[in-house]
Protein backbone atom coordinates (compact mmCIF):
# COMPACT_ATOMS: atom_id res chain seq x y z
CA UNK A 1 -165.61 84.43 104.72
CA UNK A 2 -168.33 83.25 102.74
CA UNK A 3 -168.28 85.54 99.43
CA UNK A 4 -171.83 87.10 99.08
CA UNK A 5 -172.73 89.27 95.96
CA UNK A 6 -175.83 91.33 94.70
CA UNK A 7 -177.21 92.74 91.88
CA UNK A 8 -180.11 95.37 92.69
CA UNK A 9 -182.17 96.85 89.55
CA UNK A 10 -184.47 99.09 89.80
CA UNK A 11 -187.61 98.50 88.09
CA UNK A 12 -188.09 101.19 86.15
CA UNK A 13 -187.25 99.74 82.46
CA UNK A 14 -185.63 96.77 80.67
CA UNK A 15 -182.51 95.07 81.03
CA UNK A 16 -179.59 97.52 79.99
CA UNK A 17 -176.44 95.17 78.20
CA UNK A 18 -174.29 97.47 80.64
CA UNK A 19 -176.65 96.65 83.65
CA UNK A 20 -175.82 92.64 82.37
CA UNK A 21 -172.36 92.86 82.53
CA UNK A 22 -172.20 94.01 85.98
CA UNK A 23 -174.61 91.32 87.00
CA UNK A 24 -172.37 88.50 85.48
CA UNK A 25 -169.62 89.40 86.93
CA UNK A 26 -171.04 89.28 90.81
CA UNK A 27 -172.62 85.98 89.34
CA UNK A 28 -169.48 84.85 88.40
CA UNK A 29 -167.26 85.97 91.54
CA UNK A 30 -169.63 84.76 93.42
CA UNK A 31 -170.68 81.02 92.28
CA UNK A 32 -166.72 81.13 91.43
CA UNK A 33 -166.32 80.90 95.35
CA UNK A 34 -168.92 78.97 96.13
CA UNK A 35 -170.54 81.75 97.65
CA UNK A 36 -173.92 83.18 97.10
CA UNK A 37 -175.55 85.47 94.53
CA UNK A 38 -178.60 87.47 95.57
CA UNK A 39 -181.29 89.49 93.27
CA UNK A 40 -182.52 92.23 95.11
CA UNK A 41 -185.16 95.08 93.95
CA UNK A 42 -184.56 98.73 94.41
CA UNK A 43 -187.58 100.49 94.23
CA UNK A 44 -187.64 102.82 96.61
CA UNK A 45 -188.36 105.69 94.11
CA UNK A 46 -192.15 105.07 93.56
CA UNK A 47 -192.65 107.31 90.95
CA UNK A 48 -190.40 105.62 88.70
CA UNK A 49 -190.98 102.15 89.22
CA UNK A 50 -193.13 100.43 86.01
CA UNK A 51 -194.41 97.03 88.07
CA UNK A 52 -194.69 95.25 84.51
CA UNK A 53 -190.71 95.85 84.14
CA UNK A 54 -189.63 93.51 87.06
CA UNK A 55 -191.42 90.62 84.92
CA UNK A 56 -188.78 91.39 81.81
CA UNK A 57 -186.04 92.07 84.06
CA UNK A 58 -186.51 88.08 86.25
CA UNK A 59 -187.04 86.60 82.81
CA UNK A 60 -183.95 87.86 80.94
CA UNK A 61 -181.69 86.88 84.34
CA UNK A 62 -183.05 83.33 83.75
CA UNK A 63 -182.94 83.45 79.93
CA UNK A 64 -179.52 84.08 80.33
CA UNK A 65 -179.37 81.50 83.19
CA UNK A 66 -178.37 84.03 85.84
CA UNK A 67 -179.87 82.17 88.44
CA UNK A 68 -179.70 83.65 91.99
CA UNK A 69 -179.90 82.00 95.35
CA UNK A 70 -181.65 84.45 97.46
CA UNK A 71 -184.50 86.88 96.07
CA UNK A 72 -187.84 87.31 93.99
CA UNK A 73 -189.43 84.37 92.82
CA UNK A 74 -187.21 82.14 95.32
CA UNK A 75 -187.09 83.70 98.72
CA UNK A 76 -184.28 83.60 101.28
CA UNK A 77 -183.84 84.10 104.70
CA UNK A 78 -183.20 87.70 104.61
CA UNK A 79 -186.35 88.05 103.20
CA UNK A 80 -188.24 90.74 102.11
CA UNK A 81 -185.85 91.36 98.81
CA UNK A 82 -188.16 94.46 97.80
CA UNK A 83 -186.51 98.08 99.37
CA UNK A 84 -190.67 99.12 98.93
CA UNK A 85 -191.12 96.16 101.90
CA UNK A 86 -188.27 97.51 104.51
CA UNK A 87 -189.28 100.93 105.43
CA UNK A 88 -188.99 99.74 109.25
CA UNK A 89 -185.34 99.04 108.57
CA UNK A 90 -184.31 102.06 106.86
CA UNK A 91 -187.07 104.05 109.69
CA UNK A 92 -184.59 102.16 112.21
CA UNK A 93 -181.26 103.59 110.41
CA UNK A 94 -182.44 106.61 110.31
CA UNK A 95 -183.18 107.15 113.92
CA UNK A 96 -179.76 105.98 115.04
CA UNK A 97 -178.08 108.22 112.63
CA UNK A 98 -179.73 110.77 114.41
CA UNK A 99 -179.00 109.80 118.29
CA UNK A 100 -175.45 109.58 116.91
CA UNK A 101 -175.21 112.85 115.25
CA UNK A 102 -174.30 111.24 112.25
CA UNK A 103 -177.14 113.45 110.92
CA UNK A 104 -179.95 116.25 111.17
CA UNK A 105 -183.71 116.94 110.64
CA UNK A 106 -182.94 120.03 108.27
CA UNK A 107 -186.40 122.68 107.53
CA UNK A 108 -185.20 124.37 104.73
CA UNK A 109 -187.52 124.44 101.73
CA UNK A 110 -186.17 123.19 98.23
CA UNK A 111 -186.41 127.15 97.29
CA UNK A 112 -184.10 128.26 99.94
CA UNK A 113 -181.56 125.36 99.48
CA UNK A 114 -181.50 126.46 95.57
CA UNK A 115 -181.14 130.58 96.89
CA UNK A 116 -177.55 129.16 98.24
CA UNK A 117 -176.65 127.17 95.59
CA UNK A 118 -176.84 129.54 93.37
CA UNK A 119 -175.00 132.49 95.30
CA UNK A 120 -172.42 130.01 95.65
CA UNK A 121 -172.20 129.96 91.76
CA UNK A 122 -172.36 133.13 91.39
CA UNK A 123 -169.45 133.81 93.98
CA UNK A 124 -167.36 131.25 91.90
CA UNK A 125 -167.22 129.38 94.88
CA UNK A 126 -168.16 125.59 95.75
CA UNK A 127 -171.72 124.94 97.51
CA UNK A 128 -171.66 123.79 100.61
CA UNK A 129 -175.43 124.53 102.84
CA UNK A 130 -175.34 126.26 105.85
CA UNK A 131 -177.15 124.20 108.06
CA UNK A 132 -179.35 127.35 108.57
CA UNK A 133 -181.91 125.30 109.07
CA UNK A 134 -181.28 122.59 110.93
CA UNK A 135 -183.18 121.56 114.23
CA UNK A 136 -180.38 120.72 117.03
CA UNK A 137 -183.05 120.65 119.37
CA UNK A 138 -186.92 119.86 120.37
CA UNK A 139 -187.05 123.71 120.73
CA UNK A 140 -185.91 123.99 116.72
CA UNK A 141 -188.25 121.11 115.94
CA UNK A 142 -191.46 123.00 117.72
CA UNK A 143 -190.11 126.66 116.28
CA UNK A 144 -189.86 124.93 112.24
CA UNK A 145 -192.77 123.03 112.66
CA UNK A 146 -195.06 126.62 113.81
CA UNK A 147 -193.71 128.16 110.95
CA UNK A 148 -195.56 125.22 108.52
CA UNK A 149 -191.92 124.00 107.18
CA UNK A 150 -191.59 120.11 106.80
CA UNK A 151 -188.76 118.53 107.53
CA UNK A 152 -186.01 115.94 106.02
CA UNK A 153 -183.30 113.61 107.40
CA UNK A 154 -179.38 115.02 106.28
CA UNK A 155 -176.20 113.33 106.68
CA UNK A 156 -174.01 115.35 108.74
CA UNK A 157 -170.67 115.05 106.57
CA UNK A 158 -167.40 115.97 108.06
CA UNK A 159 -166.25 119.29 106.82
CA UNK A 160 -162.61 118.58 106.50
CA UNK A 161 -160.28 115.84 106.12
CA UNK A 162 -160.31 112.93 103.63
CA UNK A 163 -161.43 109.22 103.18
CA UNK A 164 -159.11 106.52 102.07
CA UNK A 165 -160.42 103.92 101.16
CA UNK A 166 -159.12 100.79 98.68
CA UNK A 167 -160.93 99.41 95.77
CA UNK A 168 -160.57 96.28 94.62
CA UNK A 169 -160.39 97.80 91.21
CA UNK A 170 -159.22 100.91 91.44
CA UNK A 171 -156.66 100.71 94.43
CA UNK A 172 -156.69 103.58 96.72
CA UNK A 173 -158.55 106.02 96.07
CA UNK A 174 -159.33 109.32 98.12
CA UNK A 175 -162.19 111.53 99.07
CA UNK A 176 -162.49 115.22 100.10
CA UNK A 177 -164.80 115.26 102.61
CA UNK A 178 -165.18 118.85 102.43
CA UNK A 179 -166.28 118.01 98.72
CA UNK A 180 -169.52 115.57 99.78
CA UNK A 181 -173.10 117.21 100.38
CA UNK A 182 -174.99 117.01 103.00
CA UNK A 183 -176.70 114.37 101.14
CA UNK A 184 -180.75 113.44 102.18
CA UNK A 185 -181.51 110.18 103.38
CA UNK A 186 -185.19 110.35 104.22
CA UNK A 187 -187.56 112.10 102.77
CA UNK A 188 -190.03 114.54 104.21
CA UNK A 189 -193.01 111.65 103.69
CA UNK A 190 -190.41 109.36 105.75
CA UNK A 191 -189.44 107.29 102.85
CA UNK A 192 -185.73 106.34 102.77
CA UNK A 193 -183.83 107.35 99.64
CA UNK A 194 -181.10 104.81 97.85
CA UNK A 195 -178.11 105.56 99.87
CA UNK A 196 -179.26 104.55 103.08
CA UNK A 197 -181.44 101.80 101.88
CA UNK A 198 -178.66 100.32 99.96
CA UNK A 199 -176.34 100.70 103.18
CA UNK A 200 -178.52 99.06 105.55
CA UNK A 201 -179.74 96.08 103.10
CA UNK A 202 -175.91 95.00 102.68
CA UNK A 203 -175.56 94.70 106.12
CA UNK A 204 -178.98 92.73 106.68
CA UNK A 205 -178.40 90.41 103.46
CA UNK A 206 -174.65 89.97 104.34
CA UNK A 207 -172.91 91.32 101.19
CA UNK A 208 -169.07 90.48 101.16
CA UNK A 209 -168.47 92.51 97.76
CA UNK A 210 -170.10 95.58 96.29
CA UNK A 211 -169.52 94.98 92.52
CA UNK A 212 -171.19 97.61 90.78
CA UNK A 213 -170.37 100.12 88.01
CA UNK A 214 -167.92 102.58 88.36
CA UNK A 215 -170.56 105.72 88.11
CA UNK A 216 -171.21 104.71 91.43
CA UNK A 217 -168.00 105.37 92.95
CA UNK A 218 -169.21 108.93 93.86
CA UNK A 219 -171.55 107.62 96.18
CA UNK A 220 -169.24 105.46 98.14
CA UNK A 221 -167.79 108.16 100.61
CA UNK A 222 -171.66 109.14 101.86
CA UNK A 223 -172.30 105.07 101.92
CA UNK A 224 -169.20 104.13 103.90
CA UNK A 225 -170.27 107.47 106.62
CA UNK A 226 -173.39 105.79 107.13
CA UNK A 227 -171.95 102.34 107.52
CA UNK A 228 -169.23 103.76 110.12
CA UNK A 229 -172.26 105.25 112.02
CA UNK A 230 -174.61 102.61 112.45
CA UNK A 231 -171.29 100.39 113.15
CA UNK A 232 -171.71 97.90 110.47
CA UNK A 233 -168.49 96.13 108.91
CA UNK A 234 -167.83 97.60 105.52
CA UNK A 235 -167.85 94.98 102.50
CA UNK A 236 -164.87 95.04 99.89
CA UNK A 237 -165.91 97.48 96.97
CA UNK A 238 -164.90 97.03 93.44
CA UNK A 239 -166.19 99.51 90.32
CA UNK A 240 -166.08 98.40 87.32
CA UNK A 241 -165.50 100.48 83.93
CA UNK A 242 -168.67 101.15 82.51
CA UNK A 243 -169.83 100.09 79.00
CA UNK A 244 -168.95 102.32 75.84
CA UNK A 245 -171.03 103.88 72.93
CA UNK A 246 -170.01 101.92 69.54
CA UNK A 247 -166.20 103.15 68.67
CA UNK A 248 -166.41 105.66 71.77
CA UNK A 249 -165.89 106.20 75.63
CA UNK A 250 -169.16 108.04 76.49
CA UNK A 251 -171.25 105.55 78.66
CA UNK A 252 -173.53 103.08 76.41
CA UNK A 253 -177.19 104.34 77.12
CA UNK A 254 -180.82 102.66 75.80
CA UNK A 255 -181.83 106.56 75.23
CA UNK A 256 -179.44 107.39 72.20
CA UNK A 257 -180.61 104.19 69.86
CA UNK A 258 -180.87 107.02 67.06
CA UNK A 259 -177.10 108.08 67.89
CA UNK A 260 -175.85 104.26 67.63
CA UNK A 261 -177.55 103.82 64.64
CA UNK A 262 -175.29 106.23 62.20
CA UNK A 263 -172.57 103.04 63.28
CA UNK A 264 -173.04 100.90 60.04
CA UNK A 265 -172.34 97.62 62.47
CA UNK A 266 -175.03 98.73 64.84
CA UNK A 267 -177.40 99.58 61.99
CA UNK A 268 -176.49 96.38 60.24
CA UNK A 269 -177.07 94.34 64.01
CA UNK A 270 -181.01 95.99 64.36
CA UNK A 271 -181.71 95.57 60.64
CA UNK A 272 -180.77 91.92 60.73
CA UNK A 273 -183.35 91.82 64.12
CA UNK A 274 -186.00 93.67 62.26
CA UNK A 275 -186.09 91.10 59.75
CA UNK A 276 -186.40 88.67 61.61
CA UNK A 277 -189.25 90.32 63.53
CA UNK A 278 -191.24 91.52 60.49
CA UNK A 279 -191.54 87.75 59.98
CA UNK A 280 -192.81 87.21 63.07
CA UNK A 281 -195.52 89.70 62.93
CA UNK A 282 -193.82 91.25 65.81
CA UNK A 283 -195.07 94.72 66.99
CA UNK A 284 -191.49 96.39 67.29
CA UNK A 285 -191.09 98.46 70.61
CA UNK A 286 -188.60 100.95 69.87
CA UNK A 287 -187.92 100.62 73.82
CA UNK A 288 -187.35 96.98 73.82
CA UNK A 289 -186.14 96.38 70.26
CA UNK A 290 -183.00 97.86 70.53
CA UNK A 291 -179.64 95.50 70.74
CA UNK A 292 -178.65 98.04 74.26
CA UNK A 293 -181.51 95.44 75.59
CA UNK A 294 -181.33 91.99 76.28
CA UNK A 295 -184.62 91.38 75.30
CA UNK A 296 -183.72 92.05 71.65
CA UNK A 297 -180.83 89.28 71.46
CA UNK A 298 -184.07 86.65 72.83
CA UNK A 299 -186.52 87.56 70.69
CA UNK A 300 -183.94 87.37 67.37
CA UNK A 301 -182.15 84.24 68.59
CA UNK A 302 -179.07 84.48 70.05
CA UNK A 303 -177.35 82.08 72.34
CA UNK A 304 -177.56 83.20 75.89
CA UNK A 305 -173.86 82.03 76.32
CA UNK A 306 -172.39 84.06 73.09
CA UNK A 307 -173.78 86.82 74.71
CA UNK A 308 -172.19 85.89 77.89
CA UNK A 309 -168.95 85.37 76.39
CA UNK A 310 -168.59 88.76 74.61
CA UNK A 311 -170.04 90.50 77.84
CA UNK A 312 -167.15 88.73 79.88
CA UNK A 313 -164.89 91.13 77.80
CA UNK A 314 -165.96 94.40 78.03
CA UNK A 315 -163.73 95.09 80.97
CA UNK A 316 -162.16 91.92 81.66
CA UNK A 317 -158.94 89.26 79.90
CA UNK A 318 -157.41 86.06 80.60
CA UNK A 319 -154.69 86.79 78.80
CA UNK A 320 -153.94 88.74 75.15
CA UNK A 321 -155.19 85.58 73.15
CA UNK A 322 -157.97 83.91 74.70
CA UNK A 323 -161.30 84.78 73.73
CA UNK A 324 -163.73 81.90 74.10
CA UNK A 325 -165.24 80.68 77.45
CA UNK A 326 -167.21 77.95 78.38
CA UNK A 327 -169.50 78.86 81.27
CA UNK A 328 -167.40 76.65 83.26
CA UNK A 329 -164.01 78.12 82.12
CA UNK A 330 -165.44 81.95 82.84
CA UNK A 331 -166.39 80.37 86.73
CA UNK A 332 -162.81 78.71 86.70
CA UNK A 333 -160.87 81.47 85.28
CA UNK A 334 -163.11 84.98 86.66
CA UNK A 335 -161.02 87.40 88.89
CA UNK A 336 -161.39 90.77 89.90
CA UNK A 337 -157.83 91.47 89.31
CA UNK A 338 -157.91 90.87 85.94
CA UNK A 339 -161.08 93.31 85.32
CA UNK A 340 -159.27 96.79 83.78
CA UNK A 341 -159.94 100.29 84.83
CA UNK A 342 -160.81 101.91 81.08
CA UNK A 343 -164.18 101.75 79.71
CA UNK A 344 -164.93 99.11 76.94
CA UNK A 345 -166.40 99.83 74.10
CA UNK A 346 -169.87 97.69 72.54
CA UNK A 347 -168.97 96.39 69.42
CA UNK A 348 -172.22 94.89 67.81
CA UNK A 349 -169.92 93.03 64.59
CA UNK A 350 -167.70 91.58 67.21
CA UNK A 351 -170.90 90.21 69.36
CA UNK A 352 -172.12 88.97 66.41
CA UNK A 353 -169.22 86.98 65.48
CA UNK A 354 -169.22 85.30 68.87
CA UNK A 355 -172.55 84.41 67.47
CA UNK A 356 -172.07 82.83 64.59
CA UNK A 357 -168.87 80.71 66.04
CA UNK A 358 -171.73 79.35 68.89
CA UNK A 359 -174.00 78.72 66.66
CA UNK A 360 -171.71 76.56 64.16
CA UNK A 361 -170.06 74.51 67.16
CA UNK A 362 -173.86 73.49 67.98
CA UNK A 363 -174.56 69.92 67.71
CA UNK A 364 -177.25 69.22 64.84
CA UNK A 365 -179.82 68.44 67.42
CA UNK A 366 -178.75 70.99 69.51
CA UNK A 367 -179.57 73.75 66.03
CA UNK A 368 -182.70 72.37 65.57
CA UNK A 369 -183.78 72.43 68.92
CA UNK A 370 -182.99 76.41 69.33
CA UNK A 371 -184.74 76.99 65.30
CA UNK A 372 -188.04 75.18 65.77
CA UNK A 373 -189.66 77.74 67.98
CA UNK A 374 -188.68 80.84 65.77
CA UNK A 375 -191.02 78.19 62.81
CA UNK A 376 -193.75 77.36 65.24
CA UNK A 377 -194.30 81.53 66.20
CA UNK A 378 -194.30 82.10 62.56
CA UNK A 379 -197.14 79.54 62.23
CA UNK A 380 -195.03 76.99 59.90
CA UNK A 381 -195.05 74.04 62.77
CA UNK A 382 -197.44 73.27 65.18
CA UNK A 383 -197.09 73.43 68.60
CA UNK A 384 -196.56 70.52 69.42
CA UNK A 385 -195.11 69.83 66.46
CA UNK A 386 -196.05 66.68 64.56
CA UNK A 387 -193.61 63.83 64.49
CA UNK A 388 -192.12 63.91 61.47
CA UNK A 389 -191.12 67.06 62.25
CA UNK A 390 -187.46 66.51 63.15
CA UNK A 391 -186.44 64.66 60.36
CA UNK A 392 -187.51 67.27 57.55
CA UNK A 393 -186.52 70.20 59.76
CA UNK A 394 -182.78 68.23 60.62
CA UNK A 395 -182.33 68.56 56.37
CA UNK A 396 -182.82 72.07 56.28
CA UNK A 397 -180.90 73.32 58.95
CA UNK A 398 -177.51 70.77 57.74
CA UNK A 399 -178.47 72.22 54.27
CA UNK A 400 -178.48 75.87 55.34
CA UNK A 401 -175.28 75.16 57.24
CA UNK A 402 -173.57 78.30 58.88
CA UNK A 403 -175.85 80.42 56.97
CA UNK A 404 -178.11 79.97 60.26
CA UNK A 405 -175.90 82.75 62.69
CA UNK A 406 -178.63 83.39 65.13
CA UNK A 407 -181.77 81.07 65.23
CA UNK A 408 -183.93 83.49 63.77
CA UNK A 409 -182.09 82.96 60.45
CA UNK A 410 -184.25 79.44 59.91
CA UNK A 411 -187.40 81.99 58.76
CA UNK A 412 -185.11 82.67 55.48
CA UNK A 413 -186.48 79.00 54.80
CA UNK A 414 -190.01 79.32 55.15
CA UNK A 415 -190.15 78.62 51.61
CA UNK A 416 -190.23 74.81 52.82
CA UNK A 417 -192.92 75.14 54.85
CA UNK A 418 -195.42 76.88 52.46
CA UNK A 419 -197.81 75.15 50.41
CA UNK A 420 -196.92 74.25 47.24
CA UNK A 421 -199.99 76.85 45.85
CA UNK A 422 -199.30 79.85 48.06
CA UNK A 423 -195.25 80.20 47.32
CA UNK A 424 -194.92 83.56 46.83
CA UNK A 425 -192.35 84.94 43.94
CA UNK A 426 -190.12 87.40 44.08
CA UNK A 427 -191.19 89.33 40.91
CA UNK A 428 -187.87 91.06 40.05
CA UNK A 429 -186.45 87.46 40.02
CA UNK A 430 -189.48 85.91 38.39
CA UNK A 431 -189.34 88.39 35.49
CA UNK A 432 -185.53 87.82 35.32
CA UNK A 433 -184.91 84.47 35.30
CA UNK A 434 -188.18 83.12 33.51
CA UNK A 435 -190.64 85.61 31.81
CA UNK A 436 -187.85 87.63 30.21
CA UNK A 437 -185.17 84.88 28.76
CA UNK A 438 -187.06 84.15 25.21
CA UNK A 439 -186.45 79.52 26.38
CA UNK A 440 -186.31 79.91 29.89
CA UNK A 441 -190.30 79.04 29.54
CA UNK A 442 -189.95 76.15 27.07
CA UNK A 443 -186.45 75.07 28.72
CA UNK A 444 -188.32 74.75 32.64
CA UNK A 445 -191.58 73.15 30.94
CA UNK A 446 -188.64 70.19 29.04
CA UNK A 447 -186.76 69.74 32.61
CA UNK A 448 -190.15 69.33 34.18
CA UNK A 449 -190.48 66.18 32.63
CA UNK A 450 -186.57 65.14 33.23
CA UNK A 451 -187.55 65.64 36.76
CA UNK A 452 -190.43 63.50 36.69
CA UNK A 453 -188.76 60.71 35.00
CA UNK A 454 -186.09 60.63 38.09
CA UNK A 455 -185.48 57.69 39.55
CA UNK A 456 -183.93 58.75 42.42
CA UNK A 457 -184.78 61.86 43.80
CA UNK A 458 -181.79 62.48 45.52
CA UNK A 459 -178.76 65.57 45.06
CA UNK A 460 -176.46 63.50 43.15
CA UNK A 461 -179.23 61.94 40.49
CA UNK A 462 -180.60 65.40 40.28
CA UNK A 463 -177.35 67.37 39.79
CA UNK A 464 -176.31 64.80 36.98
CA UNK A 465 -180.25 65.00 35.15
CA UNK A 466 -179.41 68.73 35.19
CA UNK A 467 -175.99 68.16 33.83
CA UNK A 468 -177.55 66.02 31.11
CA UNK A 469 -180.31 68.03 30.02
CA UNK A 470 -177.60 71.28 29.31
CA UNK A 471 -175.60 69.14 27.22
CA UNK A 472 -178.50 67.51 25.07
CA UNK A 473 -179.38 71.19 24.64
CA UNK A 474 -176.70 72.49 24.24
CA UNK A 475 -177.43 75.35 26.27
CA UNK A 476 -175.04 77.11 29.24
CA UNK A 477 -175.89 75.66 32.85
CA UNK A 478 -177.04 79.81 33.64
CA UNK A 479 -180.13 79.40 31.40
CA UNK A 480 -181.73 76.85 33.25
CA UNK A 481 -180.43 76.44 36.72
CA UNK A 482 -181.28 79.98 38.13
CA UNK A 483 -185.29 79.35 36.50
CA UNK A 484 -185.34 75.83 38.49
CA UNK A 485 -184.68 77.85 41.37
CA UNK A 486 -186.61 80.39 41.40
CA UNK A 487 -189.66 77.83 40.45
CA UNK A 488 -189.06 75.85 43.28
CA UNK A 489 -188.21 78.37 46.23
CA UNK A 490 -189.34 81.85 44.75
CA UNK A 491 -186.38 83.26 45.19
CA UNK A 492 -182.71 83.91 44.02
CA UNK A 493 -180.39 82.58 46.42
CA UNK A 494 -180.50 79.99 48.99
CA UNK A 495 -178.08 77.04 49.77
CA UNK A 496 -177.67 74.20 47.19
CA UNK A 497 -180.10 73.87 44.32
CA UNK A 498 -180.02 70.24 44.54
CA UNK A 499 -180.21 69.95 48.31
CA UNK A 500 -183.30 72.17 47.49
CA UNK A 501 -185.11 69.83 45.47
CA UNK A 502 -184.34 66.68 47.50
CA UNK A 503 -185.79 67.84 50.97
CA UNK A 504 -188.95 69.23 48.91
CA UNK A 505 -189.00 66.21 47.29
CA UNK A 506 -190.47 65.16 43.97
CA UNK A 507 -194.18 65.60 43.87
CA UNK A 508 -193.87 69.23 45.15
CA UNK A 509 -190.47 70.39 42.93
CA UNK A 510 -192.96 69.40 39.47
CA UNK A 511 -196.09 71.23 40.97
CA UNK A 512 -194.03 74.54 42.11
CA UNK A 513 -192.32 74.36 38.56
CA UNK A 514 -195.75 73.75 36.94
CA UNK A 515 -197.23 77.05 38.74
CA UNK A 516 -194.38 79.12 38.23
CA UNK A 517 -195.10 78.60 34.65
CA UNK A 518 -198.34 79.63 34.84
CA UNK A 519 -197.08 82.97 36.57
């Protein structure tokens, strides 16, 4: 059997980390087999689909390199991959539902269905709907119809008795049948709701394994009646556990970003993102800037694959010890009997750690690569950038070291890219380190001239000048060191003073120092 997988979203926001997961891992059971991953769109519900979200949705698949074999953007034989284009199928699947009496053109109004519900409540009792309503012949039809009542499609569950069915994740699990609704597949406008759709598209696009999260478990006793009915094969289901809230079980949800944030790691994650964006001159989308989006780890910098890698996780082990994955190793080493029934909970410190471990194993060229665009939307680089761009920009990032965890982090080091009469100072350190020290003034303005005087401009010559000048003055290293760096860079902190100075190189270090004087 050829092993054919799907992810479906439906359209009607951005990419949900939870919504990833469960994508990845019918990506990776799939191309694991050699079998065949298809991107299909489920938007039969109209009035919630936003047509600008499928854009976000396609582009964070391939971001994350996701590709599929069969669906938008590439086509397939099964074609068309849009539920919106397939009303004929599911118009089909209805009708033979009905000839089979696996279901039931039902007149009731939505007032009279709610009139039993709730005397079933009140009774204490479970609701189960009479079927008062429902046409079991042409007669009924032309009787309902004189009376002005519109009609939709039911399911005719069994009333009694029990599915058993096995789960590739779950194992056996069982099903009241006296328990499931009388659920509506078609709507009184003849569109097709989700569980038929969903039924009939697996059978027409070939799908071997259901992978899907495990809220949808409820909805696999109505699915597999339909199935049964029309007489299609049933594919091997697996649930998943679903994603967890920050240090909790409750399901991880885009809507509760002011919940997550009261975790200090989450907080600490979005912050760190903001930053970044500020920088940017990003307009921040409170929708889409949120780290329960995928779009968020893009725009900040993260490594596709470290996000991978954590995702792989939340549900599933090798073993007690083994952490890091390769994309090949998670193809080589991905089972579904290794994914674990209990929910997993989103750790944002963790994911960030995966992060930073990525990012350090880089290859130089590899760093620079992923850094340069986060300079060139700031406006520090052209685009293209100029030639001599790699060379200068190669310094900085081996300079800045593993203080670069997501690529974002190269905008800390703008500083090298502004012109020498536009630095900006920090004031608190500008009055700290120079105006308020009685030498710090006349100490800068005497290394000035050391610095000119150089030879070589280079981190060794420079750190020994430095070394000299304290011990001619016989001054402590504190009174001059933290003033040369706050001249040259505006700030603080950064990496090595000396590394500092040499990518700037000389001409720029003496005309910085000169204007922070004249601050």
């Amino acid at each position: 059997m050829t092993v054919r997988t799907r992810f479906a979203p439906s359209p009607t926001g951005y990419l949900h980390i939870g919504g990833v997961r469960t994508a990845l891992f019918n990506w990776l059971f799939a191309k694991g087999q050699g079998g065949q991953f298809i991107l299909r769109v489920d938007d039969t519900d109209q009035q919630r689909n936003v047509e600008a979200a499928l854009a976000p949705i396609l582009h964070g698949f391939r971001w994350l390199g996701l590709d599929w074999d069969e669906g938008p953007e590439v086509g397939g034989p099964r074609a068309p991959y849009y539920q919106s284009q397939r009303a004929d199928k599911y118009q089909a699947a209805a009708e033979a539902l009905l000839a089979a009496g696996a279901a039931y053109r039902d007149f009731a109004s939505t007032e009279e269905i709610q009139a039993e519900r709730e005397q079933a409540q009140q009774a204490s009792e479970q609701f189960t709907y009479s079927r008062r309503w429902m046409a079991e012949n042409d007669a009924d039809i032309a009787k309902f119809e004189a009376e002005g009542r519109q009609c939709v499609v039911r399911l005719k569950m069994p009333r009694e008795g029990e599915l058993v069915h096995h789960d590739l994740i779950r194992g056996e699990v069982r099903f009241q049948w006296a328990r499931e609704q009388d659920h509506v597949v078609q709507r009184a406008d003849g569109s097709c709701l989700y569980h038929l759709a969903t039924v009939v598209d697996d059978q027409d696009m070939q799908i071997s394994h259901v992978i899907r999260a495990e809220e949808h478990l409820s909805n696999t006793p109505r699915q597999i009646f339909i199935a049964n009915a029309l007489g299609y094969p049933l594919p091997e289901f697996a649930h998943l556990p679903y994603v967890a809230e920050p240090g909790s079980k409750n399901k991880l949800s885009k809507r509760k970003l002011e919940k997550y944030l009261k975790n200090r790691d989450f907080a600490q994650l979005k912050q760190h993102g903001e930053s970044i964006a500020e920088r940017l001159n990003l307009e921040i989308d409170a929708e889409v800037f949120n780290p329960v989006i995928v779009d968020f780890y893009e725009q900040i910098g993260f490594l596709p694959d470290a996000l991978l890698n954590y995702l792989l996780l939340l549900g599933w082990s090798l073993d007690d010890h083994t952490e890091e994955f390769s994309r090949e190793e998670m193809l080589a080493q991905f089972s579904l009997d290794r994914v674990n029934k209990a929910p997993a909970s989103f750790d944002p410190q963790k994911l960030f750690a995966f992060q930073d471990r990525a990012m350090q194993k880089l290859p130089i060229k590899q760093k620079v690569a992923r850094v340069l665009p986060f300079l060139q939307q700031a406006g520090a680089i052209a685009d293209p950038p100029p030639c001599d761009t790699a060379p200068y920009l190669t310094k900085i990032v081996e300079a800045a070291g593993d203080r670069i965890k997501i690529a974002g982090d190269i905008l800390d080091y703008l500083d090298f890219y502004t012109a020498d009469d536009q630095l900006e100072y920090d004031e608190k350190a500008l009055n700290k380190r120079i105006r308020k020290p009685d030498d710090a003034v006349r100490l800068l303005t005497e290394f000035r001239e050391k610095l000119a005087a150089v030879e070589q401009f280079e981190g060794e010559s420079l750190e020994a000048t430095l070394k000299t000048f304290v011990e001619e003055k016989e001054i402590k290293i504190g009174q001059i060191v933290h003033a040369v760096r706050v001249a040259v860079t505006g700030k603080a902190v950064g990496f090595g003073l000396f590394e500092t100075m040499a990518i700037l190189g000389r001409e720029r270090c003496l005309a910085r120092i000169e204007r922070a004087l004249a601050q």
